[in-house]
N, C-alpha and C. Protein backbone atom coordinates (compact mmCIF):
# COMPACT_ATOMS: atom_id res chain seq x y z
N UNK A 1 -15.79 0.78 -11.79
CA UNK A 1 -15.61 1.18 -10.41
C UNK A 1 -14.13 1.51 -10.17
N UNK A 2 -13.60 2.81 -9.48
CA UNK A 2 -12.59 3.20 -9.30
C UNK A 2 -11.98 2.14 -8.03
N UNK A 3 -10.83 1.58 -7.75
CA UNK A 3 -9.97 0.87 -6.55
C UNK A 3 -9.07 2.14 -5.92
N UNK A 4 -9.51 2.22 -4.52
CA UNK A 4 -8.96 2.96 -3.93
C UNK A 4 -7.66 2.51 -3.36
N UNK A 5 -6.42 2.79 -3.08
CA UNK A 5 -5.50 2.35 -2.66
C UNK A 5 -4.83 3.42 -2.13
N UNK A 6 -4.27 2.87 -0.66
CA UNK A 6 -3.43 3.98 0.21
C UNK A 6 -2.14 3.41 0.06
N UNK A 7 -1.30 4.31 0.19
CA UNK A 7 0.13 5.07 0.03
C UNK A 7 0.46 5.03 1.28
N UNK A 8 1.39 3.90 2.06
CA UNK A 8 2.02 4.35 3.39
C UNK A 8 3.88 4.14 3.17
N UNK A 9 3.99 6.28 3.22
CA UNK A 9 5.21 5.48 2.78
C UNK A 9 5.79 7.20 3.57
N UNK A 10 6.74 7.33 4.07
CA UNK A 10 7.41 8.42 4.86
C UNK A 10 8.64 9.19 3.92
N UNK A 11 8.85 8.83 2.69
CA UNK A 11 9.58 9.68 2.24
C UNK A 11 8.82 10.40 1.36
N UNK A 12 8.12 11.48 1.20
CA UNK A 12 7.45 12.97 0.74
C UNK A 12 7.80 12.07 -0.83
N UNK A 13 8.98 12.48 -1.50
CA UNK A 13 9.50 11.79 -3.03
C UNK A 13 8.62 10.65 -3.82
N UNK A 14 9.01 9.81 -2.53
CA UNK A 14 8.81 8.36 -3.18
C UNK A 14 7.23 7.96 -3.28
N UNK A 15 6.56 8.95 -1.85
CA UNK A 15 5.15 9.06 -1.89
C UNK A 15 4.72 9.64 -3.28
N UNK A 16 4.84 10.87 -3.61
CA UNK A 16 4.55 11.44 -4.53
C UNK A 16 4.67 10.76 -5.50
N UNK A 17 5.79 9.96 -6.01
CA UNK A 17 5.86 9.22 -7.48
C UNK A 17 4.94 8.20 -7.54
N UNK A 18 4.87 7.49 -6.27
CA UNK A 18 4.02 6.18 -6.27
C UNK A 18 2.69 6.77 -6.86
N UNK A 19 2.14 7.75 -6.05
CA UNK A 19 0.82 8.46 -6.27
C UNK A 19 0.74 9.06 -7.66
N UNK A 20 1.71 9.56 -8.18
CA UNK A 20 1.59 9.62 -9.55
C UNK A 20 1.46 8.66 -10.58
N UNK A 21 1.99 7.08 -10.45
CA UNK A 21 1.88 6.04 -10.75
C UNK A 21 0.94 5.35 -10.76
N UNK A 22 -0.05 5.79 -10.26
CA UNK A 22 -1.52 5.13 -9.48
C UNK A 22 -2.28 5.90 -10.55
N UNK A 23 -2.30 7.19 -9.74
CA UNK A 23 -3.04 8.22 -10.69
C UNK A 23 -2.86 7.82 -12.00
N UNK A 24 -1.89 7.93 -12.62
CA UNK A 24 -1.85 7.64 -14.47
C UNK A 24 -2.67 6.51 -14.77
N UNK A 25 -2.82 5.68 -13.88
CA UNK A 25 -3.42 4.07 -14.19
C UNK A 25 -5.18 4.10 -13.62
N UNK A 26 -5.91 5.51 -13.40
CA UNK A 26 -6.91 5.48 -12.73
C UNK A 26 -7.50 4.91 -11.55
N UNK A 27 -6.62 5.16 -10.78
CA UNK A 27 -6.75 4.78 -9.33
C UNK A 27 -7.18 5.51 -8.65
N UNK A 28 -7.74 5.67 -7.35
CA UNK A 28 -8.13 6.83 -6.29
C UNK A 28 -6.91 6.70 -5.45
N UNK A 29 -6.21 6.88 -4.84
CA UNK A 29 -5.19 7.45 -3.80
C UNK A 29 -5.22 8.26 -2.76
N UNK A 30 -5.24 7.53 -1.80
CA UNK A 30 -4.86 8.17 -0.46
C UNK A 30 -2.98 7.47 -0.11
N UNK A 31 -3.22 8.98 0.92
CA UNK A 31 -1.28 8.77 1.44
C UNK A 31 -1.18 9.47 2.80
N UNK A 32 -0.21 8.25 3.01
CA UNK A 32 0.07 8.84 4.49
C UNK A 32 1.45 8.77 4.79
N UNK A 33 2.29 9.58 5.53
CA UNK A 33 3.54 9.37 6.08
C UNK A 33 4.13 8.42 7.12
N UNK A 34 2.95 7.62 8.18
CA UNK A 34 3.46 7.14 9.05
C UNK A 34 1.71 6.39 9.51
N UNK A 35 2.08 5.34 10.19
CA UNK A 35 0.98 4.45 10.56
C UNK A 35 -0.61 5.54 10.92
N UNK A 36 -0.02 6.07 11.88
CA UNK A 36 -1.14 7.09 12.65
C UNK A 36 -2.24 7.60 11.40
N UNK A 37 -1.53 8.35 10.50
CA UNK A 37 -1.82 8.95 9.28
C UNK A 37 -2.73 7.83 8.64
N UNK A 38 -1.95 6.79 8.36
CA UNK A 38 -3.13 6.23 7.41
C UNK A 38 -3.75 5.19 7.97
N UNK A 39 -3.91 4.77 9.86
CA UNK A 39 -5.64 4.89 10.69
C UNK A 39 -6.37 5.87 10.00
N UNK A 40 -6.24 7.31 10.15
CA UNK A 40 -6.40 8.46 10.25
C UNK A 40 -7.46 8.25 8.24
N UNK A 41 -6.30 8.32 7.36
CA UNK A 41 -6.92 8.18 5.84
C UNK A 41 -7.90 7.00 5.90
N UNK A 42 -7.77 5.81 6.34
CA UNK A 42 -8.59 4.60 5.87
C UNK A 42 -9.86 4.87 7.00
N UNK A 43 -10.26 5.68 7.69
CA UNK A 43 -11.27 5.65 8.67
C UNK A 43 -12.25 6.45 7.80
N UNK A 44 -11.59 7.70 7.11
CA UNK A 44 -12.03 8.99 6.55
C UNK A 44 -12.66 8.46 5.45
N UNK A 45 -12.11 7.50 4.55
CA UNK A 45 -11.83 6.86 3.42
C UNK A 45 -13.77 6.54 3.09
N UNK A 46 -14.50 7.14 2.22
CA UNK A 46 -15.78 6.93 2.02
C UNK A 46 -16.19 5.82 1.16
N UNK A 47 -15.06 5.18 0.61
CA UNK A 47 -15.28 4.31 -0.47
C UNK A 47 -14.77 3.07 0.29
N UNK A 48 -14.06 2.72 1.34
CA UNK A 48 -13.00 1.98 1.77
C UNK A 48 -11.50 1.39 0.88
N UNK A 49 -11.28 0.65 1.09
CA UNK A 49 -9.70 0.32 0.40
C UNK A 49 -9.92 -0.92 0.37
N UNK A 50 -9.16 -0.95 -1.38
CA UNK A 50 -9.06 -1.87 -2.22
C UNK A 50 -7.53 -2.94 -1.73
N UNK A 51 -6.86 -1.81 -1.47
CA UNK A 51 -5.44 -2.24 -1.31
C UNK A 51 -4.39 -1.48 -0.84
N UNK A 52 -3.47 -1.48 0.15
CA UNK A 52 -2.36 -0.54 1.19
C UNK A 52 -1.55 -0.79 0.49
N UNK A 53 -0.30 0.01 0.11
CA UNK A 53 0.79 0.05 -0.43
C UNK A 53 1.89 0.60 0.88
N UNK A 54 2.61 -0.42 1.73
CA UNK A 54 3.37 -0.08 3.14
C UNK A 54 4.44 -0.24 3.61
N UNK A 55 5.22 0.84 3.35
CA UNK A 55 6.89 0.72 3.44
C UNK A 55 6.78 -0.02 4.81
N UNK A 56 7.65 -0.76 4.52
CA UNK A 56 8.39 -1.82 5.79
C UNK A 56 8.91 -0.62 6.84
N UNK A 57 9.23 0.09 6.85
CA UNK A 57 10.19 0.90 7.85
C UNK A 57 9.78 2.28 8.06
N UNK A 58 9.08 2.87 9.13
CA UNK A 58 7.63 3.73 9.17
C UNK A 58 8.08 4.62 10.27
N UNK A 59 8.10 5.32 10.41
CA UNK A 59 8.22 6.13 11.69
C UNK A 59 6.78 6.35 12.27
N UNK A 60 7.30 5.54 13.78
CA UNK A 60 5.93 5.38 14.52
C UNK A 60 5.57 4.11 14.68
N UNK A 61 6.34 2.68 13.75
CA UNK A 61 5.88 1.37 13.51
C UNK A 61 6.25 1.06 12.62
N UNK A 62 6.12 -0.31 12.68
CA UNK A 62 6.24 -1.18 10.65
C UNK A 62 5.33 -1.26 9.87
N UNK A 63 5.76 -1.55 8.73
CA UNK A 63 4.79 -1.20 7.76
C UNK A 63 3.66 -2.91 7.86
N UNK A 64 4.28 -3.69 8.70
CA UNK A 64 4.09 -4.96 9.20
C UNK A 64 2.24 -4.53 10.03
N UNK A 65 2.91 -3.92 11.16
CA UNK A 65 1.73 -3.77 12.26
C UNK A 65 0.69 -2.75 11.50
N UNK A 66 1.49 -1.72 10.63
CA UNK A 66 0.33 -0.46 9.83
C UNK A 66 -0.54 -1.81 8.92
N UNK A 67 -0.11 -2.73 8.60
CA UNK A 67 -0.93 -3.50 7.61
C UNK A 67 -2.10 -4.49 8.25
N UNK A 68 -1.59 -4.89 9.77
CA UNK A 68 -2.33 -5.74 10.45
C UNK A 68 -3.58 -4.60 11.44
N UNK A 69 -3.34 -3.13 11.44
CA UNK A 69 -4.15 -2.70 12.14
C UNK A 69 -5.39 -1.87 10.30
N UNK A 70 -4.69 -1.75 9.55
CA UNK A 70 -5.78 -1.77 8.63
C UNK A 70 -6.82 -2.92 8.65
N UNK A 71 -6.07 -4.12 8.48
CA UNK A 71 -6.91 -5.05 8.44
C UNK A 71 -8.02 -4.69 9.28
N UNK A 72 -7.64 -4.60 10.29
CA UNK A 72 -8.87 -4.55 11.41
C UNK A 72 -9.91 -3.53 11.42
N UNK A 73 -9.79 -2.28 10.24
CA UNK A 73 -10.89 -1.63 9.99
C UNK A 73 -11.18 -2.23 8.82
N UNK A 74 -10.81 -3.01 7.76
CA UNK A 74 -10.84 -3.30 6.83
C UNK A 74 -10.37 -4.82 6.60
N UNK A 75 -11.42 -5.63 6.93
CA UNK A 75 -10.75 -7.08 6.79
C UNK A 75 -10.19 -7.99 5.38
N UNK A 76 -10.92 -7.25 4.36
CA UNK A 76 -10.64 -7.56 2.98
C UNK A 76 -9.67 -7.32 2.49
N UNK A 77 -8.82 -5.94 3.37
CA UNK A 77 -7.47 -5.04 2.18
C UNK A 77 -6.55 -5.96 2.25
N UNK A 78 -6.31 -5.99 0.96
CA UNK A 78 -5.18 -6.35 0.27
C UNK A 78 -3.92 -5.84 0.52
N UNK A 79 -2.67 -5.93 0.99
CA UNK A 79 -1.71 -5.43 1.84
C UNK A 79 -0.18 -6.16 0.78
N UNK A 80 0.23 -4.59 -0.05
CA UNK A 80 1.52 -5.08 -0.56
C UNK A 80 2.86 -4.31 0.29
N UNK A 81 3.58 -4.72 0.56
CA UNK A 81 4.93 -4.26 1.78
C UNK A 81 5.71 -4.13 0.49
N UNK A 82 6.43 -2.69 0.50
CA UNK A 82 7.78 -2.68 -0.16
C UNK A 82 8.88 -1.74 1.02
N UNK A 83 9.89 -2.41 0.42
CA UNK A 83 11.10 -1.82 0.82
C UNK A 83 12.71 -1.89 0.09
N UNK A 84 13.50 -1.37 0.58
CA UNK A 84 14.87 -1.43 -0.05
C UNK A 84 15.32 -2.41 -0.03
N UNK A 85 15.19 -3.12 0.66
CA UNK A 85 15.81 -4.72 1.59
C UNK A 85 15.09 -5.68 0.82
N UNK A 86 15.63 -6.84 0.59
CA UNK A 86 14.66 -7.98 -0.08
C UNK A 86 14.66 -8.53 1.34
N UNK A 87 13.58 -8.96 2.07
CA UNK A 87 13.39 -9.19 3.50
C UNK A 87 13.13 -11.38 2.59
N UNK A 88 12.89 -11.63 1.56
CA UNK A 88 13.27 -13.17 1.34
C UNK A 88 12.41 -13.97 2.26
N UNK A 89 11.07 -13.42 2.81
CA UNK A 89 9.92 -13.85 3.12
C UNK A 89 8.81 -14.33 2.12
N UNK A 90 8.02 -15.40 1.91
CA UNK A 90 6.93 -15.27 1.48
C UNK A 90 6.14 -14.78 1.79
N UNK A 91 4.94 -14.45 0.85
CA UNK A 91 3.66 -13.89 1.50
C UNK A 91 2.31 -14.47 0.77
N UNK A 92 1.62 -14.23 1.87
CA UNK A 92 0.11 -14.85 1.37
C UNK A 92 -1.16 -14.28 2.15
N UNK A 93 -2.07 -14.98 1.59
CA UNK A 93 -3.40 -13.80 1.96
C UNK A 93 -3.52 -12.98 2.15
N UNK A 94 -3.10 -12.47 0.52
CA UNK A 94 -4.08 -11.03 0.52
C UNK A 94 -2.73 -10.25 0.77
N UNK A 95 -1.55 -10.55 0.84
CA UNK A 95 -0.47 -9.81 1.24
C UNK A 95 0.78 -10.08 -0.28
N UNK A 96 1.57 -9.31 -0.32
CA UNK A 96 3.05 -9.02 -1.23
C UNK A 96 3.85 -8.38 -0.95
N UNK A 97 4.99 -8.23 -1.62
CA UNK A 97 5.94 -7.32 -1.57
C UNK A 97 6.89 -7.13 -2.50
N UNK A 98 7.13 -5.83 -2.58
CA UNK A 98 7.71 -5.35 -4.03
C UNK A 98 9.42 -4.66 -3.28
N UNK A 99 10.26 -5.08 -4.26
CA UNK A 99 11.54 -4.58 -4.13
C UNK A 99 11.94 -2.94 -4.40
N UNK A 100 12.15 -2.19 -3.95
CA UNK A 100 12.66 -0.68 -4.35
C UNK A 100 13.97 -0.58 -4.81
N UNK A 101 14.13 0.01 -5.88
CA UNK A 101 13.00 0.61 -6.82
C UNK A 101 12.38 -0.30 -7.48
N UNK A 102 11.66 -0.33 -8.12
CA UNK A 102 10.93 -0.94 -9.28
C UNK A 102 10.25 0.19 -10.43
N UNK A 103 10.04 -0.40 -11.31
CA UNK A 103 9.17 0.71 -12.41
C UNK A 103 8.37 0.52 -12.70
N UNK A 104 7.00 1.64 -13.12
CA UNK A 104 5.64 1.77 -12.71
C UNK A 104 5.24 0.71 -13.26
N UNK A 105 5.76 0.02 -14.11
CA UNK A 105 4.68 -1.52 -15.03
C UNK A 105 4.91 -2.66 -13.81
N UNK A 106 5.95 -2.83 -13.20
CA UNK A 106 6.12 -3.53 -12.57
C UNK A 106 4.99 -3.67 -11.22
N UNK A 107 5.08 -2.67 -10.68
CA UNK A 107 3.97 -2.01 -9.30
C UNK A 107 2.61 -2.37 -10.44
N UNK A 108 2.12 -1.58 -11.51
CA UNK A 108 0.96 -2.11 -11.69
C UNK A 108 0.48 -3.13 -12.44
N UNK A 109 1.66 -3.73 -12.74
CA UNK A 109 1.27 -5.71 -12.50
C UNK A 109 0.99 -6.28 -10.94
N UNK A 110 1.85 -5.72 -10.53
CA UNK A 110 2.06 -6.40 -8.89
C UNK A 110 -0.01 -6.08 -8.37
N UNK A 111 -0.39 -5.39 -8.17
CA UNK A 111 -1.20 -4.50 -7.77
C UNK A 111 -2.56 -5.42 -8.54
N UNK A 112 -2.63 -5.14 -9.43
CA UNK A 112 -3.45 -5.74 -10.26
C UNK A 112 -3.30 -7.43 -10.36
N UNK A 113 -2.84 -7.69 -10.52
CA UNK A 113 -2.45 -9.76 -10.07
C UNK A 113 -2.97 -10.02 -8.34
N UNK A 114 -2.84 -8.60 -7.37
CA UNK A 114 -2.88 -8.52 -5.71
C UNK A 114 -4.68 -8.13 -5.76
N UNK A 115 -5.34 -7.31 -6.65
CA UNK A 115 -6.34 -6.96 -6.51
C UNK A 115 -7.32 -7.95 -7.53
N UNK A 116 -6.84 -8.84 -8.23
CA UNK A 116 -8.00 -9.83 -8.93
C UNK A 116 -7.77 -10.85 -8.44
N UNK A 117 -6.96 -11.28 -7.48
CA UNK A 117 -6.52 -12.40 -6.89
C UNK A 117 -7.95 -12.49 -5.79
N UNK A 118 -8.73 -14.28 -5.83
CA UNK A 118 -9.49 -14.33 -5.30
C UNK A 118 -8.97 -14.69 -3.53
């Protein structure tokens, strides 16, 4: 079974690489630039979502509230927050966060440890 995972991330670049990163590892991928966008992808989304990938810092909102209003179409997703900033929070249920940059083994450990995690 393919794991679908959305891309919320506002820089065009960093979207694209992530999504290429996914892709190489057989993932389905959706992406969005800004909260609205990926309501918008995870509603459309025919398979639903495995797991959000959600820059902290969003035009339109945080990648905080984009993760808590997925939930609410999707109570299961798995929700990893990255950003530039080490924000030195824990996280739990069903939630992570990855430091920028990182390199693609890193994200698909993170991802995979976030998606077999009961």
């Amino acid at each position: 079974m393919v794991q679908t995972i959305l891309v919320v991330e506002d820089s065009a670049p960093v979207r694209g690489l992530v999504r290429f990163m996914l892709e190489q590892a057989d993932y389905a991928v959706l992406e969005a630039a800004n909260p609205q966008e990926a309501l918008s992808a995870a509603q459309e989304s025919r398979t639903g979502l495995d797991l959000a990938i959600c820059d902290l810092h969003l035009p339109g909102g945080s990648g905080f509230e984009t993760g808590d209003l997925l939930r609410g179409l999707f109570p299961a997703v798995k929700v990893l927050y990255m950003s530039g900033h080490d924000i030195g929070m824990p996280f739990s249920d069903g939630t992570g966060f990855i430091l920028k940059p990182f390199r693609p083994d890193e994200l698909l450990e993170k991802i995979r440890s976030m998606i077999t995690a009961c």
